[in-house]
Protein backbone atom coordinates (compact mmCIF):
# COMPACT_ATOMS: atom_id res chain seq x y z
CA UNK A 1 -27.55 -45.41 -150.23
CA UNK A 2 -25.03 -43.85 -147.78
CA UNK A 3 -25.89 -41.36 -145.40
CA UNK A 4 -23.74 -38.28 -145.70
CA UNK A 5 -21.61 -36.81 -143.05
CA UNK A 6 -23.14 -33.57 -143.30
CA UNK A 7 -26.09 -35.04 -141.28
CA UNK A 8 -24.13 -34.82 -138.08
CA UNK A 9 -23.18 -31.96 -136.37
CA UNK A 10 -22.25 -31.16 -132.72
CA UNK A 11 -24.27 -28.85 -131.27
CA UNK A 12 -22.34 -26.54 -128.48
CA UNK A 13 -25.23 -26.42 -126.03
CA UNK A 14 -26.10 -30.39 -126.12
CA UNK A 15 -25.70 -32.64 -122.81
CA UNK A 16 -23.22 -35.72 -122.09
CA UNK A 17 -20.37 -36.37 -123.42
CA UNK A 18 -19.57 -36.65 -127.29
CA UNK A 19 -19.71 -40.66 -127.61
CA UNK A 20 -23.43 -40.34 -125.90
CA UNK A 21 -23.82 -37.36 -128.22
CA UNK A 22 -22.93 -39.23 -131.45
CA UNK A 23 -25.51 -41.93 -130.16
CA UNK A 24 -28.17 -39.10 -129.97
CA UNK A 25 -27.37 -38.07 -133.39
CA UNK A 26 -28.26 -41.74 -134.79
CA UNK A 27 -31.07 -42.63 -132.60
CA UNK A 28 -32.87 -39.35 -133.12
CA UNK A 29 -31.97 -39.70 -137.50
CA UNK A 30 -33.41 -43.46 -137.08
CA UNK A 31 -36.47 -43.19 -134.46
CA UNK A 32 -37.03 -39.67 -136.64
CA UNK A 33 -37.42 -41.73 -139.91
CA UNK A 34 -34.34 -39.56 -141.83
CA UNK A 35 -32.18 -42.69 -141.55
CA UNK A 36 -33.62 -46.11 -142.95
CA UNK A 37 -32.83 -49.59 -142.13
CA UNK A 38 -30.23 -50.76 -144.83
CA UNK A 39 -28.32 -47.83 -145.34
CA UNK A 40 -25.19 -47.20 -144.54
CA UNK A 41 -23.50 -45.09 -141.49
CA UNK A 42 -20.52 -42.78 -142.55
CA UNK A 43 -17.38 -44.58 -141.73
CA UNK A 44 -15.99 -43.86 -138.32
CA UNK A 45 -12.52 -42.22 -139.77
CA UNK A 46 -14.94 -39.99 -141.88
CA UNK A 47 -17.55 -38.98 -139.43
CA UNK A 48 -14.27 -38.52 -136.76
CA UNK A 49 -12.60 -35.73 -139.02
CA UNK A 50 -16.24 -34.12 -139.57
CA UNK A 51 -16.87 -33.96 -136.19
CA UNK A 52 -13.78 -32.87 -135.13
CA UNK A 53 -13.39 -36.21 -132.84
CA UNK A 54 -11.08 -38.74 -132.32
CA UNK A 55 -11.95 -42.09 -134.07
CA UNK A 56 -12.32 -44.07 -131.12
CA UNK A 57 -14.79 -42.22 -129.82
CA UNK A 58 -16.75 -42.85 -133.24
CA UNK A 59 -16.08 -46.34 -132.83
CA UNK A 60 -17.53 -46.85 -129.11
CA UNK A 61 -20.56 -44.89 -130.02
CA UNK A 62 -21.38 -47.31 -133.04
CA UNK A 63 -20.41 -50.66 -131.21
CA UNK A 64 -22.70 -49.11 -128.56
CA UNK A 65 -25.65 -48.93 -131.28
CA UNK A 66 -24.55 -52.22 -132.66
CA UNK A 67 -24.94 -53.75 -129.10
CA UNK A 68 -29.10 -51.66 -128.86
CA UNK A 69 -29.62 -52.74 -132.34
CA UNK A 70 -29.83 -49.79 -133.89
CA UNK A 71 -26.48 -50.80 -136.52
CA UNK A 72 -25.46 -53.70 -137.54
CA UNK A 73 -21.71 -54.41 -138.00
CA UNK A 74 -20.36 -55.79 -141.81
CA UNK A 75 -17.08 -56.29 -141.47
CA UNK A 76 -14.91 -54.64 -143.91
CA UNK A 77 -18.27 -53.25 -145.66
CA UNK A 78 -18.67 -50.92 -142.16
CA UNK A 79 -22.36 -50.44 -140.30
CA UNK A 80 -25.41 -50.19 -141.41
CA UNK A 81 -28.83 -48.97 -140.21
CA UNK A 82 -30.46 -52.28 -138.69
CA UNK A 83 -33.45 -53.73 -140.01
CA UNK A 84 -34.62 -54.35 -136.53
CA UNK A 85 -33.78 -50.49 -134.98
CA UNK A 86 -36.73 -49.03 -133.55
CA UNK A 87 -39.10 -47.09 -135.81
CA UNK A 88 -41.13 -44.40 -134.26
CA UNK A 89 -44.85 -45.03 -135.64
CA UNK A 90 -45.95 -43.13 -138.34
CA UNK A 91 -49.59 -41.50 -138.43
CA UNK A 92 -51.13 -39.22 -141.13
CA UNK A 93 -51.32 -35.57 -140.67
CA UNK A 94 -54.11 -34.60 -138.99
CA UNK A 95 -56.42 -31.24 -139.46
CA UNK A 96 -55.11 -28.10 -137.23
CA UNK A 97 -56.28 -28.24 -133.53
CA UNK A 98 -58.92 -25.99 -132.81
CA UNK A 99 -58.81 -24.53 -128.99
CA UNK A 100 -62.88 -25.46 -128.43
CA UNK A 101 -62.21 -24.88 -124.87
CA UNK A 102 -61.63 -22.38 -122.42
CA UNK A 103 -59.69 -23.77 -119.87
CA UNK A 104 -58.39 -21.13 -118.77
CA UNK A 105 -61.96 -20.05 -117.91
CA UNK A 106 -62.61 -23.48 -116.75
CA UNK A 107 -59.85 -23.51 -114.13
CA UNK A 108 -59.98 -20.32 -113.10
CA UNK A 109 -56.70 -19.96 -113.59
CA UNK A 110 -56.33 -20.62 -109.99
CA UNK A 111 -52.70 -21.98 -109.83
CA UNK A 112 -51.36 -20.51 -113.26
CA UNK A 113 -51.94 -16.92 -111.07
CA UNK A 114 -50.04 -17.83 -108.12
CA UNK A 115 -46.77 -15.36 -107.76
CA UNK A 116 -43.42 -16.66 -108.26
CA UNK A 117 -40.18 -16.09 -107.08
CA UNK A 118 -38.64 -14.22 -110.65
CA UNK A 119 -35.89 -15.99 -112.33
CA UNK A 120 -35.10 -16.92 -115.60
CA UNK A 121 -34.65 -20.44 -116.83
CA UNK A 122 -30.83 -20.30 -117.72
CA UNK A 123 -29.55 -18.17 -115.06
CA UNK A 124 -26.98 -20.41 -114.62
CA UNK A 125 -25.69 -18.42 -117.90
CA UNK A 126 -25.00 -15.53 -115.94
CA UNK A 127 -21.90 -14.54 -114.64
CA UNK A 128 -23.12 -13.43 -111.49
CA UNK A 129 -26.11 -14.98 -110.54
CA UNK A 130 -27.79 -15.02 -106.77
CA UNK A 131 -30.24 -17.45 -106.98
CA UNK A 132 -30.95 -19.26 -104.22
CA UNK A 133 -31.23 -23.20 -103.54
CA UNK A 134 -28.90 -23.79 -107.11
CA UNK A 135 -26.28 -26.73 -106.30
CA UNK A 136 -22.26 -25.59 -106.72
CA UNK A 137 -21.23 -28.59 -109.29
CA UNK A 138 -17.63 -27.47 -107.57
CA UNK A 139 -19.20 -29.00 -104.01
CA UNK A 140 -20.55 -32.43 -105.36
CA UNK A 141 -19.36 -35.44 -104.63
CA UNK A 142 -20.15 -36.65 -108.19
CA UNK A 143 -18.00 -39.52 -107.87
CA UNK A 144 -19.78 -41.14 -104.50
CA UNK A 145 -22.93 -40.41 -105.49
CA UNK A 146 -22.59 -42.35 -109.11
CA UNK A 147 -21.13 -45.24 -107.40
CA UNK A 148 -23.65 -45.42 -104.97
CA UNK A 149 -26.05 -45.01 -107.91
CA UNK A 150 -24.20 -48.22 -110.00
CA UNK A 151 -24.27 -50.10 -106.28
CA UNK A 152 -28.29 -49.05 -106.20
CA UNK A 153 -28.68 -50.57 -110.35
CA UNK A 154 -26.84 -54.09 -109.28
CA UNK A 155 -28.50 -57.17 -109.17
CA UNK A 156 -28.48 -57.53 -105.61
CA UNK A 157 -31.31 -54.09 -105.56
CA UNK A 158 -32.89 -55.40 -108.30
CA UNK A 159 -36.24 -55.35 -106.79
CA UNK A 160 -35.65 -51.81 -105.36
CA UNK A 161 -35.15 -50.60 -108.43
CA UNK A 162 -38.06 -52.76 -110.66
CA UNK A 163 -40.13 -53.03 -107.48
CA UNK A 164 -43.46 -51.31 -107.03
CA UNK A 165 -43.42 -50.38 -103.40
CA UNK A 166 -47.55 -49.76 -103.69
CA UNK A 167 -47.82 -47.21 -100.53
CA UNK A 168 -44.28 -48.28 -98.85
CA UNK A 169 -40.75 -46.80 -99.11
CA UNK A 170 -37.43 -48.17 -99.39
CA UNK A 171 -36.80 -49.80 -95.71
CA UNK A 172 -33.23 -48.92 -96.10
CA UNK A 173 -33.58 -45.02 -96.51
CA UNK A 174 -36.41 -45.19 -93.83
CA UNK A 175 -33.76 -46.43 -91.57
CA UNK A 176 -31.44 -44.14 -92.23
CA UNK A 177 -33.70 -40.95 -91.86
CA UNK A 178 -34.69 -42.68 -88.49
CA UNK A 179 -30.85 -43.24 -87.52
CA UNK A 180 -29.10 -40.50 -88.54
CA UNK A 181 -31.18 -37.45 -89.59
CA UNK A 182 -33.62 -37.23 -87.08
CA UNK A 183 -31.82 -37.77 -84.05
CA UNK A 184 -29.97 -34.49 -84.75
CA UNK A 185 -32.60 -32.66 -84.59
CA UNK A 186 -34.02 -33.78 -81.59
CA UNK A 187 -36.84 -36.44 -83.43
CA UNK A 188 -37.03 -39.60 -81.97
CA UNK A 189 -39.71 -41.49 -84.36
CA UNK A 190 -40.72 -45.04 -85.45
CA UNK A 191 -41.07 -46.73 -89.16
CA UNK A 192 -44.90 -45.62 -88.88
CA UNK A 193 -44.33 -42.35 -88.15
CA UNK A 194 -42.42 -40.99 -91.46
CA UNK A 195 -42.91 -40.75 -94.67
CA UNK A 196 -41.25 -39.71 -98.11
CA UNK A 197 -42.07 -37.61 -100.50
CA UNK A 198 -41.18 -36.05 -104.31
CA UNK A 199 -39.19 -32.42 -101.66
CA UNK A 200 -40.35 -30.39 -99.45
CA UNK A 201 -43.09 -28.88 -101.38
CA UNK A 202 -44.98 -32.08 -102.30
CA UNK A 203 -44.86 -32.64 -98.05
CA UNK A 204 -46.40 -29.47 -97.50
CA UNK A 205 -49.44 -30.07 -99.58
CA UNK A 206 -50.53 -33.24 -98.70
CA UNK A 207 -50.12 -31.89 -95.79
CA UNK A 208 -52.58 -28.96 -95.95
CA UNK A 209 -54.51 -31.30 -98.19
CA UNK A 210 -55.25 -33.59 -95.07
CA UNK A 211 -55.62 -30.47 -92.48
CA UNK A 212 -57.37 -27.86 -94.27
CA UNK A 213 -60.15 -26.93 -96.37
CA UNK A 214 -63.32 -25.14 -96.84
CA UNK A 215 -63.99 -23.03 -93.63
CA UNK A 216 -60.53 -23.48 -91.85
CA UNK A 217 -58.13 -21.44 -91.81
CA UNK A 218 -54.23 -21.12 -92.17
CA UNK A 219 -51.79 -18.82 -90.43
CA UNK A 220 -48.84 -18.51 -92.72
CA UNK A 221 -45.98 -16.42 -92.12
CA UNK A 222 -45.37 -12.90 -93.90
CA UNK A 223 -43.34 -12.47 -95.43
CA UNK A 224 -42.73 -16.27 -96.14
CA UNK A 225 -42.72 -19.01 -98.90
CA UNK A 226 -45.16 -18.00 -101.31
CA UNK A 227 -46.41 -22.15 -102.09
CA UNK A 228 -47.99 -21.89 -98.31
CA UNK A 229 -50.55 -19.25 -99.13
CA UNK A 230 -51.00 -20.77 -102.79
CA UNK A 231 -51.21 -24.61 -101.56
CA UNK A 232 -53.90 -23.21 -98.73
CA UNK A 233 -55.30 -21.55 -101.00
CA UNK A 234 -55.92 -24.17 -103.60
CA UNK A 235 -57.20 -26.26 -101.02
CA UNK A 236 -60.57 -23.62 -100.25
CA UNK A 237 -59.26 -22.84 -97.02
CA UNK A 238 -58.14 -18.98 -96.21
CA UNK A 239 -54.69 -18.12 -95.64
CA UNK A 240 -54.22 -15.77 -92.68
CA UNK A 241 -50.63 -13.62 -92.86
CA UNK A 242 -48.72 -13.16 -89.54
CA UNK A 243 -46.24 -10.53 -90.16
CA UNK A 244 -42.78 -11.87 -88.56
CA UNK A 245 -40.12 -9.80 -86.35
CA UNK A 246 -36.40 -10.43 -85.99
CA UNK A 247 -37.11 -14.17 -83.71
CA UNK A 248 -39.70 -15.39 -86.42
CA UNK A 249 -43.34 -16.45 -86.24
CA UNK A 250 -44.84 -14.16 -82.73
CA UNK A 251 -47.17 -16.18 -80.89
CA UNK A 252 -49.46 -13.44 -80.03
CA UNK A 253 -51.80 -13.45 -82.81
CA UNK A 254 -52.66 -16.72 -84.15
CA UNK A 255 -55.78 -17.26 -82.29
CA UNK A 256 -58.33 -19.23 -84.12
CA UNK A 257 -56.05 -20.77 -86.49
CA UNK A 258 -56.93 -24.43 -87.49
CA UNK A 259 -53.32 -25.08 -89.00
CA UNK A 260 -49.99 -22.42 -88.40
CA UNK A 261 -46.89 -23.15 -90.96
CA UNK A 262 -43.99 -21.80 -89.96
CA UNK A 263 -39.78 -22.25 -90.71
CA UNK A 264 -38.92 -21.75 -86.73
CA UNK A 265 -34.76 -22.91 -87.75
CA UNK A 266 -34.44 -20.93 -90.86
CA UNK A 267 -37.53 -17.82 -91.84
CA UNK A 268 -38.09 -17.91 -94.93
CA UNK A 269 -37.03 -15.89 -96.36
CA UNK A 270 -35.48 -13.38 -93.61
CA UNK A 271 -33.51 -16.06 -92.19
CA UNK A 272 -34.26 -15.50 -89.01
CA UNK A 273 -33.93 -18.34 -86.33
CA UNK A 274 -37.20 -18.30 -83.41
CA UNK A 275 -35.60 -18.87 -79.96
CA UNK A 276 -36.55 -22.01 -77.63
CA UNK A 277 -38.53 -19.62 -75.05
CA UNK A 278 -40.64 -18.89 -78.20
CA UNK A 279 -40.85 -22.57 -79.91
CA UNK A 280 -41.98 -23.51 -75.83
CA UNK A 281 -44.48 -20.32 -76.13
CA UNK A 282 -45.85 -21.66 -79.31
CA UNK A 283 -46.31 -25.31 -78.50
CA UNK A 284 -48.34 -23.99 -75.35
CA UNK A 285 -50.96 -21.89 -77.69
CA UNK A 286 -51.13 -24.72 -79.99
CA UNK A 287 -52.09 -26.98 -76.86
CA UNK A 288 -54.43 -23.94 -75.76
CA UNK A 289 -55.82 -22.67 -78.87
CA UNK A 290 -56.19 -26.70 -80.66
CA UNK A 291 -54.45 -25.82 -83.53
CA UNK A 292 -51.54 -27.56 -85.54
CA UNK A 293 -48.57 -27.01 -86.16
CA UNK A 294 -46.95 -27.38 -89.32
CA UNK A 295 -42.31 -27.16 -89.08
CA UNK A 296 -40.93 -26.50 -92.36
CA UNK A 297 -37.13 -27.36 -91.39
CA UNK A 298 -35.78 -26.30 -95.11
CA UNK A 299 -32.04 -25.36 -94.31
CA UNK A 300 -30.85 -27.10 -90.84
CA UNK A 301 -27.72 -28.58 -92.02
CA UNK A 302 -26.46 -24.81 -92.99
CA UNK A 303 -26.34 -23.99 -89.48
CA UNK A 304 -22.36 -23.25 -89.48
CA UNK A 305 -22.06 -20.05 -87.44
CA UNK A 306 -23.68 -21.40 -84.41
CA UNK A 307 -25.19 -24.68 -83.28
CA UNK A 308 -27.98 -25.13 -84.75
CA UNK A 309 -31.58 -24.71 -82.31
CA UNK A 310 -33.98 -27.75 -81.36
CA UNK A 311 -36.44 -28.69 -83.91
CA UNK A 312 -39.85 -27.80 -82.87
CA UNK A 313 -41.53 -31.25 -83.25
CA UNK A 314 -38.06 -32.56 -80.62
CA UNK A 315 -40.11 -30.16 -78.27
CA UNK A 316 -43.59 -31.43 -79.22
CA UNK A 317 -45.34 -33.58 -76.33
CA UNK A 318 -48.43 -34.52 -77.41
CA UNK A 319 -48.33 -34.69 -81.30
CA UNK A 320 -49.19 -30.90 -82.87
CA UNK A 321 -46.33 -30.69 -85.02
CA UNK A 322 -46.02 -31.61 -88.70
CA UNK A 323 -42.57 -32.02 -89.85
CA UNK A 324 -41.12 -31.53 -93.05
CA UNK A 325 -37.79 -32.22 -94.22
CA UNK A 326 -35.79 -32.08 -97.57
CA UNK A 327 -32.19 -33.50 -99.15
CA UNK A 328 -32.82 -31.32 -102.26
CA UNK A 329 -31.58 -28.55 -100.48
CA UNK A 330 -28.57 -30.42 -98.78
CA UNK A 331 -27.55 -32.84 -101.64
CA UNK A 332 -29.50 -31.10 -105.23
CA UNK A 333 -32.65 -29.44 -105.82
CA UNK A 334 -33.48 -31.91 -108.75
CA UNK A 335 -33.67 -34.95 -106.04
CA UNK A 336 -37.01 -33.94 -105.52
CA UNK A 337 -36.71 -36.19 -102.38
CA UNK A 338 -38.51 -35.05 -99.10
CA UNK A 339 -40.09 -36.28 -95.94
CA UNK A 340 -42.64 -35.84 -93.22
CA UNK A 341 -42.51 -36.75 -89.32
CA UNK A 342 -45.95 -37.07 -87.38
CA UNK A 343 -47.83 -39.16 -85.38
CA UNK A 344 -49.39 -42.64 -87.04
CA UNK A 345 -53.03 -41.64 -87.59
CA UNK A 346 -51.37 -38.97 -89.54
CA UNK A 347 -49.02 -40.42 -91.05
CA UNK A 348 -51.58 -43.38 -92.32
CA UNK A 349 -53.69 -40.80 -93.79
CA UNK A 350 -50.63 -39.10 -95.61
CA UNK A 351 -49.43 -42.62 -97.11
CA UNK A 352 -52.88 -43.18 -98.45
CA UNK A 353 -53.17 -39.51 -100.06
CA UNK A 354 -50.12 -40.00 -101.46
CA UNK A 355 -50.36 -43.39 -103.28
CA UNK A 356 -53.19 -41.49 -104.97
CA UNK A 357 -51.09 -39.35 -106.76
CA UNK A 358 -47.93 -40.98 -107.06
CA UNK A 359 -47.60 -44.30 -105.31
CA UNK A 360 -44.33 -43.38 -103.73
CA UNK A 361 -40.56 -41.46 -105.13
CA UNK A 362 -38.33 -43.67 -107.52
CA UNK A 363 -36.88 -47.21 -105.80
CA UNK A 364 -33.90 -46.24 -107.80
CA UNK A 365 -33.50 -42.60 -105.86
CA UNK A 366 -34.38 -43.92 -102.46
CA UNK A 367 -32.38 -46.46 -102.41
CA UNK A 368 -28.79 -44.40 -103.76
CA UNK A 369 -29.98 -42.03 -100.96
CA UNK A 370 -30.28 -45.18 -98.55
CA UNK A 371 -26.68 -45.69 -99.39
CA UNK A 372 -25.29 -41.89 -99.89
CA UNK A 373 -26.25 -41.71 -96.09
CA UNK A 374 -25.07 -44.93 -94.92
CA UNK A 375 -21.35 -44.69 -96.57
CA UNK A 376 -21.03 -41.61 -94.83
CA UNK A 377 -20.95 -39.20 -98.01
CA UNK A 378 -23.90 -37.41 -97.50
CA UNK A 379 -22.26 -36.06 -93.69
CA UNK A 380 -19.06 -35.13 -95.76
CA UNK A 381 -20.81 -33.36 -98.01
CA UNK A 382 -22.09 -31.36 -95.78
CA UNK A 383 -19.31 -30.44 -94.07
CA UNK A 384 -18.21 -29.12 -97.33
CA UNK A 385 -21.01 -27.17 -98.04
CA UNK A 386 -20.93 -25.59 -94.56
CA UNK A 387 -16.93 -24.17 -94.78
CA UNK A 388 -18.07 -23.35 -98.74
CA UNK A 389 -20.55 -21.42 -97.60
CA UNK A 390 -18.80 -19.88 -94.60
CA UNK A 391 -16.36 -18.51 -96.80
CA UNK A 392 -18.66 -17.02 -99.11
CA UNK A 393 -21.00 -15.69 -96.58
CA UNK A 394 -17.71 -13.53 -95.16
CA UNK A 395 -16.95 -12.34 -98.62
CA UNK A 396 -20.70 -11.17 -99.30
CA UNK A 397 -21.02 -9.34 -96.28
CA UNK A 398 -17.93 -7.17 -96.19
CA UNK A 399 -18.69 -6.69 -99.87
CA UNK A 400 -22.53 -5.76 -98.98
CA UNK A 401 -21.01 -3.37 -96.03
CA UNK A 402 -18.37 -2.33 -98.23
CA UNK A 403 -20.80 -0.86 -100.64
CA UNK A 404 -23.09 0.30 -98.11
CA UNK A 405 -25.93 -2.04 -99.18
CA UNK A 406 -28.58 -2.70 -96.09
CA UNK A 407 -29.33 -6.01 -94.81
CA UNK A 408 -32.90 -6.50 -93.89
CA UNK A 409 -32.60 -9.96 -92.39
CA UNK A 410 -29.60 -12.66 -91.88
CA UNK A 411 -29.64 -14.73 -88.44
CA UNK A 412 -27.36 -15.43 -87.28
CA UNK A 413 -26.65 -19.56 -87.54
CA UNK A 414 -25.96 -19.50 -91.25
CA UNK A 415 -27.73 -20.26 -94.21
CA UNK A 416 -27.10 -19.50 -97.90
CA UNK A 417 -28.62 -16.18 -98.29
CA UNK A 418 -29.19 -12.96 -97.65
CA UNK A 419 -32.41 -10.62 -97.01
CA UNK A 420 -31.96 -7.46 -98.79
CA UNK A 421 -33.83 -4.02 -98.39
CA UNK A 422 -33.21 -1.21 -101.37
CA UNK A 423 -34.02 2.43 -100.80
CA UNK A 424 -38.04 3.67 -100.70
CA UNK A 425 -39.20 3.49 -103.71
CA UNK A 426 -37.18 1.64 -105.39
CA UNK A 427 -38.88 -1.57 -107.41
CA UNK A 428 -36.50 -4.57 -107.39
CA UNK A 429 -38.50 -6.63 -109.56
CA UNK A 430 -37.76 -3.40 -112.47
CA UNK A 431 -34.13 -3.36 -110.52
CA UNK A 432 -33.99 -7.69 -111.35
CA UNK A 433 -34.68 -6.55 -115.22
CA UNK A 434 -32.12 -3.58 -115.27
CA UNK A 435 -29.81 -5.91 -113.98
CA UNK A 436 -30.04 -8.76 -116.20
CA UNK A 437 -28.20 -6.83 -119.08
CA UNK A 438 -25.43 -6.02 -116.53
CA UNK A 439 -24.88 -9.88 -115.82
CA UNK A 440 -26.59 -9.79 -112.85
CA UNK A 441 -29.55 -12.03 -111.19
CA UNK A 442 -31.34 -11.28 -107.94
CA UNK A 443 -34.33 -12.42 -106.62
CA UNK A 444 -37.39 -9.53 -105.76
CA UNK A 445 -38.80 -9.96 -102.82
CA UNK A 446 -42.48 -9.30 -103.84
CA UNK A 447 -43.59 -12.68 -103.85
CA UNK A 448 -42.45 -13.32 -100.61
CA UNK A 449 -45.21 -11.24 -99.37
CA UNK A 450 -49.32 -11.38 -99.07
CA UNK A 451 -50.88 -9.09 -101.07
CA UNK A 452 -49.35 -6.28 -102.69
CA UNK A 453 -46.40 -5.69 -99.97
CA UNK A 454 -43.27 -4.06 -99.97
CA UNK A 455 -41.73 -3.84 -103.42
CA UNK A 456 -38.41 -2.94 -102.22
CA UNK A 457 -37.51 -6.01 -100.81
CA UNK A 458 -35.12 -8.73 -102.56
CA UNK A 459 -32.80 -11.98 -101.89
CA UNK A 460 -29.30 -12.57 -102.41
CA UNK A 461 -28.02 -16.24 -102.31
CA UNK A 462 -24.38 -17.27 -102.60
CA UNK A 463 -25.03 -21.30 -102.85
CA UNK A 464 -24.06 -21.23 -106.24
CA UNK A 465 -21.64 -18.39 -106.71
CA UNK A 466 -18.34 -18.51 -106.85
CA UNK A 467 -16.58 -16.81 -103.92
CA UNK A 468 -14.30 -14.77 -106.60
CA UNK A 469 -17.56 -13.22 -108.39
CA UNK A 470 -19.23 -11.90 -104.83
CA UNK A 471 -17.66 -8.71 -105.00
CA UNK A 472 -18.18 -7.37 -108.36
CA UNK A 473 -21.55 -8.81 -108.25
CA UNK A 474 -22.46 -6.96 -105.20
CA UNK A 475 -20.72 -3.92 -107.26
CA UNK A 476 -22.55 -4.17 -110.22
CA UNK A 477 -26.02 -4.10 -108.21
CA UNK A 478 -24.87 -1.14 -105.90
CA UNK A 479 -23.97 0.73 -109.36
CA UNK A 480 -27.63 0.16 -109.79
CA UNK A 481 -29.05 1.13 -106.83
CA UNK A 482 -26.88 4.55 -107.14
């Protein structure tokens, strides 16, 4: 029995490109159970004129089955379904699940609660969409990173890839953070003194997971990045919000803090950059006061409108500061690749934490980051980025001054966004709906803050906007505001 052509269709919305498609289409019918071993494929001139294809393309994606085992190749006769393709296991129908459990009650619903910066899942559908920390596909260097990806799957990395590296990381990339990246901002540090992590994020909490808990206390900046307060939180310590000025973090009021986070290059999310007569100021009451210091450095390599300041922890004498450092803001945010810089007794503690959870990031990621950095694509993408986002930063402001939009917070070393304030009473998370029919995505500020907060509040990035669609977005949300 033949299986018909009308069982293949290309769907508009489905990934890779139409040879890997047409494999999907098979593997799915076969693994699914709606194709059967024996039976026969539609012929490739056939299933090209359904599809809409060329023929060739038909015929790489079945000699590409043939090869996995999937078909089987008959000469003249055409393919068939193997008899040894992979069958997905086949178990009666059970009885309907029955929710015995709670579990919301039984959590708490502790992290499930925790406030979110608003956007939807496909904004990348939207014609005018300022979401911040989205990667410009128009930026990448897509060819240099897959080779260094195909260099990072050869034989010669084979155990970097297969490898488990227990509580270790890739030696190369280790050597290239210590190298390159750190001694830019400031860092001198040893093998036993860094380690990597699934971004920025994952850093942070085993971070507060080794420095806080019940009875201590965090100061965390306000507004700032809502995981600090939730990650504190989940950890039974309380989170104590500083409310920042126009330099950052003040140093004034953080007595009897066990643990202070803070984003001295780059506030998040105001942007604002702390001065060195400050970082000095706070490195003294950390020395005074016993607490520790915790450096989220999210966003250094946007630093394009000035040089960008000292790291904190290049200032650090005695060992207070925690560093944290990301490439999924510099390369992609799906990297998920991170780090953190302090001393060994920390750092020990860190590794041990984190092989409890995860072990360490992929081989296969560390090690195409190992050689991203060392080719020297990783410093020319960035020099990309920085006169991309130049450009677009000049069009968004004369386009936010144009309209006479306010501007609550910038800095002024760069960055990719902007941090917005809309007239009293105005609620930009009902503005962020209202806008959504119009095209438009912005980001309300409301999580930003502890507590209720200021509602007016909201974020405009331009990291993944094309500089041609600034101005009528910026329009379109004025219009709004009006």
């Amino acid at each position: 029995m033949s299986i018909p052509v009308e069982a293949f269709y290309l769907s508009p919305d489905a990934a890779g490109s139409l040879q890997q498609q047409i494999r999907t289409m098979v593997t799915q019918g076969i693994l699914a159970g709606r194709f059967r071993p024996g039976q026969r494929m539609p012929s490739s001139r056939g299933l090209a004129e359904h599809l809409g294809v060329s023929r060739i393309t038909v015929t790489l994606a079945y000699a590409d089955l043939v090869s996995s085992d999937y078909l089987t190749s008959q000469g003249r006769s055409g393919y068939f379904v193997s008899e040894n393709a992979p069958l997905a296991q086949e178990f009666p129908e059970g009885p309907p699940r029955a929710e015995a459990v709670d579990f919301r009650a039984l959590t708490g619903g502790r992290f499930s609660r925790v406030p979110r910066v608003a956007r939807p899942d496909d904004w990348d559908r939207y014609p005018y969409p300022f979401i911040y920390g989205q990667a410009d596909p128009t930026l990448f260097d897509h060819q240099n990173w897959r080779q260094c990806a195909l260099r990072a799957l050869g034989k010669r990395d084979f155990a970097a890839l297969t490898s488990d590296y227990y509580e270790r990381d890739d030696p190369l990339l280790i050597e290239q953070l210590l190298r390159t990246i750190l001694p830019r901002r400031g860092i001198a540090a040893r093998e036993d003194e860094v380690l990597l992590t699934l971004g920025a994020q994952n850093a942070l909490w085993i971070a507060a997971t080794l420095l806080l808990g019940p009875g201590r206390t965090a100061v965390v900046e306000n507004p700032g990045y809502p995981a600090w307060r939730s990650v504190v939180e989940a950890v039974g310590a309380e989170a104590r919000p500083v409310d920042v000025d126009m330099l950052g973090l003040p140093v004034g009021r953080l007595g009897g803090a066990d643990v202070v986070f803070t984003t001295p290059s780059h506030q998040c999310p105001t942007n604002a950059t702390m001065p060195v007569e400050r970082r000095n100021a706070l490195l003294q009451a950390a020395r005074r006061e016993g607490f520790v210091i915790v450096e989220d450095d999210y966003e250094f390599e946007m630093s394009f409108l000035k040089p960008v300041a000292p790291a904190l922890k290049s200032l650090d004498s005695d060992g207070r500061v925690i560093y944290a450092g990301s490439f999924s803001k510099s390369v992609f945010p799906g990297l998920r690749l991170g780090y953190l810089v302090g001393p060994p007794g920390f750092i020990a503690e860190a590794r041990s934490l984190r092989a409890m959870m995860l072990k360490h990031p992929p081989g296969h990621i560390q090690r195409t980051m190992a050689y991203f950095l060392g080719l020297g694509h990783y410093d020319a993408l960035i020099n990309r980025m920085k006169g991309a986002f130049r450009r677009r930063r000049q069009v968004m402001a004369e386009a936010i001054a144009a309209e006479g939009l306010e501007i609550a917070g910038q800095g002024g070393f760069g960055g990719s966004s902007f941090w917005m304030r809309a007239p009293d009473g105005v609620d930009t998370e009902e503005l962020a709906l209202r806008l959504r029919s119009d095209g438009v995505l912005i980001e309300p500020g409301r999580a930003f803050f502890a507590g209720e907060g200021p509602r007016n509040y909201y974020r405009l990035a331009y990291s993944s906007l094309a500089p041609q669609k600034i101005a009528e977005g910026v329009a379109r949300i004025a219009r709004a505001l009006r």
